[in-house]
Protein backbone atom coordinates (compact mmCIF):
# COMPACT_ATOMS: atom_id res chain seq x y z
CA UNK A 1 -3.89 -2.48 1.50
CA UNK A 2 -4.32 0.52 -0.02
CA UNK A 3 -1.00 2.32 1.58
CA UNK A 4 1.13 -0.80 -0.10
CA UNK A 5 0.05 -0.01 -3.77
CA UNK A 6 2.41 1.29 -6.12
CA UNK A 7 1.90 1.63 -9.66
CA UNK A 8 4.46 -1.16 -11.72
CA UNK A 9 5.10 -0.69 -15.53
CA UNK A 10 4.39 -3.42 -18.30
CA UNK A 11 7.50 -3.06 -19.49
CA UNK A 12 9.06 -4.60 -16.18
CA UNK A 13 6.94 -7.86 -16.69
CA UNK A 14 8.34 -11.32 -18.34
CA UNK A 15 8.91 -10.65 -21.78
CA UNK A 16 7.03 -14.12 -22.38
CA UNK A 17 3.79 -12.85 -21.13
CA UNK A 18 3.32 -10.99 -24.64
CA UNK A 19 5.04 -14.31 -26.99
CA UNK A 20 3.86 -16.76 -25.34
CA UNK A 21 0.03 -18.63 -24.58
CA UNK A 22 -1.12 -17.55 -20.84
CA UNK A 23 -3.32 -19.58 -18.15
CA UNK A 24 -4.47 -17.25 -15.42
CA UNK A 25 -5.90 -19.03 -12.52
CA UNK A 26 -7.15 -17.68 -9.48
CA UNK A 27 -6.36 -19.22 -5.82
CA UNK A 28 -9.52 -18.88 -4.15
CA UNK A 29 -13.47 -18.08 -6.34
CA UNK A 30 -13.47 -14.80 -8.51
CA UNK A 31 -17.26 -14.04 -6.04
CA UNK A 32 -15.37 -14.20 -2.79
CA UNK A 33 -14.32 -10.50 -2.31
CA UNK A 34 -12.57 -7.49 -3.79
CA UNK A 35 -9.15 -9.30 -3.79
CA UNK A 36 -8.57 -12.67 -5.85
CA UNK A 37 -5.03 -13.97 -5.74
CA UNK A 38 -4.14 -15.52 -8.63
CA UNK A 39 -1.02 -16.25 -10.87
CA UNK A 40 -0.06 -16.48 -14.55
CA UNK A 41 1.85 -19.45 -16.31
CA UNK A 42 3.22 -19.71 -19.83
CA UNK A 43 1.39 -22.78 -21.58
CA UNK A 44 4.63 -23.39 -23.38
CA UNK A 45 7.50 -25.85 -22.89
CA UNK A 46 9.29 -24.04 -19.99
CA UNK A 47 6.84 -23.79 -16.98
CA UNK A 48 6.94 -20.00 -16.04
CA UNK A 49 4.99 -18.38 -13.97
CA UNK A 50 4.25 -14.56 -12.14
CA UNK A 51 1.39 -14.00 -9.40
CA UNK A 52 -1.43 -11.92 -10.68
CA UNK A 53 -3.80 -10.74 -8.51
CA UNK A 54 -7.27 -8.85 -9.44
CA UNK A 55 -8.13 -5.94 -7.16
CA UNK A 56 -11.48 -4.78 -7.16
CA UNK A 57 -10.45 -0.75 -6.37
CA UNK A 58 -13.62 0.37 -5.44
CA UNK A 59 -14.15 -1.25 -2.54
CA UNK A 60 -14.51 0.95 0.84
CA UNK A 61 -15.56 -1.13 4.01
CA UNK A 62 -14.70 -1.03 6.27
CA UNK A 63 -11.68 0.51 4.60
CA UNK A 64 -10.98 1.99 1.39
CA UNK A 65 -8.78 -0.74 -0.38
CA UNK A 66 -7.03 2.35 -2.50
CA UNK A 67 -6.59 5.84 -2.64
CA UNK A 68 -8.84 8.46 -4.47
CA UNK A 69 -5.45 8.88 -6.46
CA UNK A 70 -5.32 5.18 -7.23
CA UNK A 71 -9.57 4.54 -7.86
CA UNK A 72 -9.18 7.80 -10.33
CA UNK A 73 -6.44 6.38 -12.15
CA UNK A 74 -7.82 3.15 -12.46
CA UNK A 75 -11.01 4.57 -13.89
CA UNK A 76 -9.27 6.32 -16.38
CA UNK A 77 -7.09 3.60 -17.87
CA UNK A 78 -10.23 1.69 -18.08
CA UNK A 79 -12.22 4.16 -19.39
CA UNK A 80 -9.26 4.00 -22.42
CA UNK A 81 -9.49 0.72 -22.53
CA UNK A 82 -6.75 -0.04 -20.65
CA UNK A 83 -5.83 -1.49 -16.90
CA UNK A 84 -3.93 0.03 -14.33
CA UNK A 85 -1.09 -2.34 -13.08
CA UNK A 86 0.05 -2.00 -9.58
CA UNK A 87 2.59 -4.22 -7.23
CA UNK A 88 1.07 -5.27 -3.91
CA UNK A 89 3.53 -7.52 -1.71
CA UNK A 90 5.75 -8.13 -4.94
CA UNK A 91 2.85 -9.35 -6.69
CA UNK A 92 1.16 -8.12 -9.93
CA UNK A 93 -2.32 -6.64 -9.22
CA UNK A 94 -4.41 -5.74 -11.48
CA UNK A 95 -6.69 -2.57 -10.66
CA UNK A 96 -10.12 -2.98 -11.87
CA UNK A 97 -13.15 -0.69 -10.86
CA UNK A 98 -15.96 -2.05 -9.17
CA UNK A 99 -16.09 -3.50 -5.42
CA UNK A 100 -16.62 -7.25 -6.70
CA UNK A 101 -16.15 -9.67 -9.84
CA UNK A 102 -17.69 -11.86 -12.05
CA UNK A 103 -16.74 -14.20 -15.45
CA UNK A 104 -17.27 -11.33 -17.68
CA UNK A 105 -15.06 -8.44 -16.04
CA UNK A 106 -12.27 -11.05 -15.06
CA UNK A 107 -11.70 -11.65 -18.68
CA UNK A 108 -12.10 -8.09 -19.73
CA UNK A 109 -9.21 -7.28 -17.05
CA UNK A 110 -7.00 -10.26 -18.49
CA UNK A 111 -7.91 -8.92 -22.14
CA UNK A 112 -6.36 -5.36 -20.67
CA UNK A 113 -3.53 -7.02 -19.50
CA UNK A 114 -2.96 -8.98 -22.74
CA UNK A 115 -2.55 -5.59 -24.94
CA UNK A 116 -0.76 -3.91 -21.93
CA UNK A 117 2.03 -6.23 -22.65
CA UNK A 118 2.10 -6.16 -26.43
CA UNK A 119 -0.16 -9.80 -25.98
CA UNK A 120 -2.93 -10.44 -28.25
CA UNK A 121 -6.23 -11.92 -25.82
CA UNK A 122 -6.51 -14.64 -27.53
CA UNK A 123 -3.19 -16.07 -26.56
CA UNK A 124 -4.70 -15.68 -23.03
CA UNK A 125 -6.98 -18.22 -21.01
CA UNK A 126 -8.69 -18.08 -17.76
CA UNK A 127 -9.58 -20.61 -15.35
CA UNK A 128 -12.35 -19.61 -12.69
CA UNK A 129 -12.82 -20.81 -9.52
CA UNK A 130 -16.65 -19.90 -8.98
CA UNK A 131 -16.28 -19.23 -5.00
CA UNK A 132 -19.22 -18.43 -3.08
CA UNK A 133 -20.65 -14.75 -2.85
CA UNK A 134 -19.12 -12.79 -0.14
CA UNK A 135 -21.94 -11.29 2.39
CA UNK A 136 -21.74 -7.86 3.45
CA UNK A 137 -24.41 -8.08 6.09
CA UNK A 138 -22.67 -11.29 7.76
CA UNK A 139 -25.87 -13.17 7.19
CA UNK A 140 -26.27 -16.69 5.88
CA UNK A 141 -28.06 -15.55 3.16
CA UNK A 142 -30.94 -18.16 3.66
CA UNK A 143 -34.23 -16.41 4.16
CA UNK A 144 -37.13 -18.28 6.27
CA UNK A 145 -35.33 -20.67 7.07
């Protein structure tokens, strides 16, 4: 993944992402990986909508999912309080640091994204699928049993 990143300015996003109320929801559980698909839709009367997808940067097995460039970057904009957007595949991707998510840093990446397009967070809303944890070790995660 990491070769297919390339950063994408606010500015280039649907102008109703800042005017209007926003529902993110993710395709598959926000505790499945370091990649959750997702997409955006206005919550007003014309149904519009723009993938979103979370990208956990930090991630590194079995390959790095972004370059040192790309991770530093990231951590910086966060560090300011803001997000890194990138376009992956035509899709919106939002680059947060860590190597996995929960409730709490989903929200704080959609509360990035809501000032990074002139949005106020509380015109955004998120709906989380809960997923299972992924396993590094390939276990089942059941001890003595």
């Amino acid at each position: 993944m990491k070769d297919a990143l390339s950063d994408l300015d606010p500015f280039d996003l649907p102008d109703w992402l800042g005017t209007s109320d926003v529902t993110w929801t993710p395709d598959t559980g926000v505790r499945t990986g370091h990649h959750v698909a997702g997409r955006l839709e206005s919550d007003g009367t014309g149904h519009e909508e723009v993938t979103c997808d979370l990208l956990a940067i930090d991630e590194a097995y079995p390959v790095p999912v972004a370059s040192d460039d790309v991770r530093k970057r990231a951590h910086q904009a966060w560090r300011h309080g803001q997000i890194l957007l990138l376009e992956h595949d035509s899709r919106l991707t939002l680059a947060v640091p860590g190597t996995s998510f929960t409730a709490d840093l989903v929200l704080d990446a959609l509360s990035r994204l809501a000032k990074a397009v002139g949005g106020s967070p509380d015109h955004f809303t998120a709906r989380l699928r809960i997923g299972v944890e992924s396993r590094r070790s390939g276990g089942s995660g059941r001890q003595g049993v």
